[in-house]
Protein backbone atom coordinates (compact mmCIF):
# COMPACT_ATOMS: atom_id res chain seq x y z
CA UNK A 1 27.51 -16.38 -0.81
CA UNK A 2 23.69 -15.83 -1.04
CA UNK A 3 22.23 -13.03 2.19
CA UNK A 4 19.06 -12.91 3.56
CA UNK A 5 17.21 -10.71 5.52
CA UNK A 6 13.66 -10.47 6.85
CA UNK A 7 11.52 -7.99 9.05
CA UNK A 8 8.33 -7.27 10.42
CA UNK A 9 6.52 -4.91 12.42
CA UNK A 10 3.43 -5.18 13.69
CA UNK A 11 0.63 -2.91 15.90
CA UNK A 12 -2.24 -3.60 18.05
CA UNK A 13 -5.68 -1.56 19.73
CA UNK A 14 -3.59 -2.74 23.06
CA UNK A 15 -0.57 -1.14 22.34
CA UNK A 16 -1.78 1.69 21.10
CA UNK A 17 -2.27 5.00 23.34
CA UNK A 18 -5.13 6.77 23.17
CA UNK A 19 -6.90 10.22 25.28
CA UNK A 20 -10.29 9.85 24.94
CA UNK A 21 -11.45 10.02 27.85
CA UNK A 22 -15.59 9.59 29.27
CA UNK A 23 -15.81 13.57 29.25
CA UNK A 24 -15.07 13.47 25.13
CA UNK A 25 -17.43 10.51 24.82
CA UNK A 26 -20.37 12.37 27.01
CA UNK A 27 -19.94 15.15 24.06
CA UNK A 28 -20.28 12.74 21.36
CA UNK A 29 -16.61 11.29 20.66
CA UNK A 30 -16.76 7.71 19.77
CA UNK A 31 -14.70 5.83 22.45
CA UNK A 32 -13.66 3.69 19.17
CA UNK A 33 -12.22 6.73 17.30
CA UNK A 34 -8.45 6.06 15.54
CA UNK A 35 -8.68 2.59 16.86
CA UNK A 36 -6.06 0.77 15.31
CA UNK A 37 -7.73 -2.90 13.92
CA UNK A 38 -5.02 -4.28 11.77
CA UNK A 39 -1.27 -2.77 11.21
CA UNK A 40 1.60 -5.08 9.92
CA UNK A 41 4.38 -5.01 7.28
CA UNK A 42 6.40 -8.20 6.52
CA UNK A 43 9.15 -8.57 4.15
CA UNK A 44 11.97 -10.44 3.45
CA UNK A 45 14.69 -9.99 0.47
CA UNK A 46 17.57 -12.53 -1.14
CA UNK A 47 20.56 -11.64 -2.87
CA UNK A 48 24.04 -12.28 -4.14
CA UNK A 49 26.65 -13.21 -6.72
CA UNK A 50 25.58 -15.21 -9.58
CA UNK A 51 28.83 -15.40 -10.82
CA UNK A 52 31.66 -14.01 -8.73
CA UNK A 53 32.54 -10.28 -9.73
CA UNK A 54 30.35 -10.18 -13.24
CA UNK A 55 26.50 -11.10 -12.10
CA UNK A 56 24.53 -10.01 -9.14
CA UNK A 57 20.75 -10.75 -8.16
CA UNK A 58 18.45 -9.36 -5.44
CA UNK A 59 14.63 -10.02 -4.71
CA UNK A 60 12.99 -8.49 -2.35
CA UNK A 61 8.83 -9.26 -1.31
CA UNK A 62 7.04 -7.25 1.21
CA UNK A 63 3.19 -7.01 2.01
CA UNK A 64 1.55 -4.27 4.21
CA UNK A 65 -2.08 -3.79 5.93
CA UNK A 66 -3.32 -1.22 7.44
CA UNK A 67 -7.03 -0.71 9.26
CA UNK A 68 -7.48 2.17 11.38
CA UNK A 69 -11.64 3.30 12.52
CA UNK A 70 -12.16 6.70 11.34
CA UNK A 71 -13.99 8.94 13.61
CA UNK A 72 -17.96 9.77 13.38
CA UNK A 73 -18.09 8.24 10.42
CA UNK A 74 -20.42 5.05 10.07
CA UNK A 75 -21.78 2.57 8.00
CA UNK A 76 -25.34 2.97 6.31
CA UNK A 77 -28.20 0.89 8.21
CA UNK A 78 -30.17 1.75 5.79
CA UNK A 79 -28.11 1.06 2.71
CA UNK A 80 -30.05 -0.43 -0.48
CA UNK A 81 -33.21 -0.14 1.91
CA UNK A 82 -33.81 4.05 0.90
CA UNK A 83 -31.80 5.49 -1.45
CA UNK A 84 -31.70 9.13 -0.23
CA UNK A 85 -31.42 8.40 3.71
CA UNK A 86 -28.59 7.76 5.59
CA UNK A 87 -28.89 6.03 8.73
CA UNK A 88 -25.46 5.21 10.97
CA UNK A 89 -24.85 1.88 11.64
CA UNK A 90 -23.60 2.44 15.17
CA UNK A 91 -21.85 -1.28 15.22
CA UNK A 92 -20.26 -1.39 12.18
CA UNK A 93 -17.66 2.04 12.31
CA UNK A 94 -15.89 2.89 8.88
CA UNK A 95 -12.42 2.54 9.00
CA UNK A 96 -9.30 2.70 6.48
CA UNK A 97 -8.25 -0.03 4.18
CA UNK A 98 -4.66 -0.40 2.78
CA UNK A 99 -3.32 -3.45 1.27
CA UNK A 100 0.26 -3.03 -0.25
CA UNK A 101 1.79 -6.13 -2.17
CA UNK A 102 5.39 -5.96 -3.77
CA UNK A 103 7.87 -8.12 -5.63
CA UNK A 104 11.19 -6.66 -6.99
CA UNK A 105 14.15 -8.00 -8.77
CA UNK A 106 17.64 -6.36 -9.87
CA UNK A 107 20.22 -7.74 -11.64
CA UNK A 108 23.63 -6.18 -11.89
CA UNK A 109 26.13 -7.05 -14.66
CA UNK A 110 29.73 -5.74 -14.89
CA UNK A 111 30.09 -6.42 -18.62
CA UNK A 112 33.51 -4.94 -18.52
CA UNK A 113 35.99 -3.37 -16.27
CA UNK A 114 34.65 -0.04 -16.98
CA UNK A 115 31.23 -0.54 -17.93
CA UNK A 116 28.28 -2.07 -15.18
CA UNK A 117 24.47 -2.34 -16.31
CA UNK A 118 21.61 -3.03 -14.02
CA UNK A 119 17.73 -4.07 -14.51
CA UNK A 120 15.33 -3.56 -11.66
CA UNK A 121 11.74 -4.33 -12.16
CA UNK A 122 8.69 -3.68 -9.80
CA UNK A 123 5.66 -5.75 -9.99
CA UNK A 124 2.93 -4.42 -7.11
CA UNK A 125 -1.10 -5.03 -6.42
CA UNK A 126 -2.18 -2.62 -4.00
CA UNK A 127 -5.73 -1.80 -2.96
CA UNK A 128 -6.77 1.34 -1.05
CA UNK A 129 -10.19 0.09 -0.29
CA UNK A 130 -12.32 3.19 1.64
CA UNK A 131 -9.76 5.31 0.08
CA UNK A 132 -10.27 8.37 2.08
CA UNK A 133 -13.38 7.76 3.93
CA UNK A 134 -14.42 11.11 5.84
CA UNK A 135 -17.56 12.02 8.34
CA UNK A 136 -19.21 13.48 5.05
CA UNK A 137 -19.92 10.44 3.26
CA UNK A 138 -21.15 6.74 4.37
CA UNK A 139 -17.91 4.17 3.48
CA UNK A 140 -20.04 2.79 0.74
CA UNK A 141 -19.96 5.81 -0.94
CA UNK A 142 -16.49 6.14 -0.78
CA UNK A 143 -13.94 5.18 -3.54
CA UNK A 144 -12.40 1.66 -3.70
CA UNK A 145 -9.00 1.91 -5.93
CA UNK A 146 -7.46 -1.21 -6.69
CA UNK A 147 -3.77 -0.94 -8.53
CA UNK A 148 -2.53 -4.12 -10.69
CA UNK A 149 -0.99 -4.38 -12.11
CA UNK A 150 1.61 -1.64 -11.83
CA UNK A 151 4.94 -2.62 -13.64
CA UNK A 152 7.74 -0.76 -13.02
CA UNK A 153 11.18 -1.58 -14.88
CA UNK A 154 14.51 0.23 -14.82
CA UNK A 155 17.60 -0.25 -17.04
CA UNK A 156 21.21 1.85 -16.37
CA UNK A 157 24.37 1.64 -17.72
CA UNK A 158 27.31 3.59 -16.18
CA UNK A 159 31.49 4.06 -17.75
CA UNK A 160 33.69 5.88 -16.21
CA UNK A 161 35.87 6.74 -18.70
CA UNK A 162 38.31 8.67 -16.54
CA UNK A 163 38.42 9.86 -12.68
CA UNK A 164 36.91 13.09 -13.66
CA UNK A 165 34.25 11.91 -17.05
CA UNK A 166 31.49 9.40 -15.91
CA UNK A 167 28.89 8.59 -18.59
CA UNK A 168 25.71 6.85 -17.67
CA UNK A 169 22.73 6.03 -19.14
CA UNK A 170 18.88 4.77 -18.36
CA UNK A 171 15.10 4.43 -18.78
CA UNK A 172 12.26 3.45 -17.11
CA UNK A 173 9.34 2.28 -18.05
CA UNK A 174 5.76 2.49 -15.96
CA UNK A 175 2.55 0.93 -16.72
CA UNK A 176 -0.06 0.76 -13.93
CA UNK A 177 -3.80 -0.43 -14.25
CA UNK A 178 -6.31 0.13 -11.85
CA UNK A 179 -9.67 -0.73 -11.22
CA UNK A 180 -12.69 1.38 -9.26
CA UNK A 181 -14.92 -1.39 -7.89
CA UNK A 182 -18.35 -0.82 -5.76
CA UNK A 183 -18.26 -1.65 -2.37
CA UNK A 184 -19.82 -4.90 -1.10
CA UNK A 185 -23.92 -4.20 -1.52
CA UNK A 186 -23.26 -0.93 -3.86
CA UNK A 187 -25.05 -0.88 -7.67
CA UNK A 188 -24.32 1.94 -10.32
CA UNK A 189 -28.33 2.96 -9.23
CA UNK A 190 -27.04 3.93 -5.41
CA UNK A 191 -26.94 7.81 -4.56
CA UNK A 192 -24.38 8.59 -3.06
CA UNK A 193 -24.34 10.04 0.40
């Protein structure tokens, strides 16, 4: 018999508490500061015998966003316009920018009474765009990393040979690309600051 089994979570700007109050904002705190925009993780995952007591499967996907306005920080008004000024952008606050994609499988084999071997692999794309933007720099200055793809595979082999002598076995391999893009309206002639 196959299983299932599926989740999701999810959070909103309404649901979210906040202190900021009009004393903090009078002294320059952005009422928008830590504002959640976008939070959610779904994933669901499959699995079961292939063949009963000898071959077992399970494949899990998930994908996961997260937005979140950083504090004081801004975009530049005045981006592409004058390199070496930066002007806030009042409207458009920076904010975070996680996007986490993932597809496993694992296959178990019992190839003998004594002896079980099992392949998981890992295939992901994730992108941490305005990976850590801060108050010190304008979000198009800050990095953009963008991981895929990153392969991940795993082979082990276990015997236990008697109650008290266990041998086991394994490797795992790990190849990951990743790319450093621009941001949107950013050239390689662009100062950063």
């Amino acid at each position: 018999t196959f299983r299932g089994v599926a989740m999701g979570t999810f959070g909103v700007k309404t649901l979210q508490g906040k202190n900021i109050d009009a004393d903090l904002v009078a002294r320059g705190v952005s009422a928008t500061a830590g504002d959640l925009i976008k939070n959610w993780t779904m994933a669901a995952g499959v699995g079961g015998p292939i063949k009963k007591d000898k071959l077992w499967f399970y494949v899990p996907v998930s994908k996961a966003v997260a937005q979140k306005v950083q504090p004081g920080n801004f975009h530049n008004l005045t981006q592409g316009v004058n390199q070496f000024l930066y002007t806030p952008d009042l409207s458009r606050p920076a904010h975070t920018d996680d996007v986490d994609r993932e597809i496993q499988g694992r296959i178990t084999w019992q190839v003998a009474p004594k002896h079980k071997v099992a392949f998981h692999t890992f295939i992901e794309n994730n992108c941490q765009c305005y990976f850590l933007p801060d108050a010190n720099s304008a979000p198009e200055a800050a990095l953009r990393v963008k991981y895929f793809p990153v392969h991940r595979h795993q082979g082990t082999w276990n015997h236990p040979a008697t109650n008290r002598l266990l041998f086991e076995g394994g490797f795992n391999i790990v190849k990951c690309s990743s790319d450093k893009p621009y941001s949107e309206g950013v050239t390689p002639e662009h100062i950063r600051v």
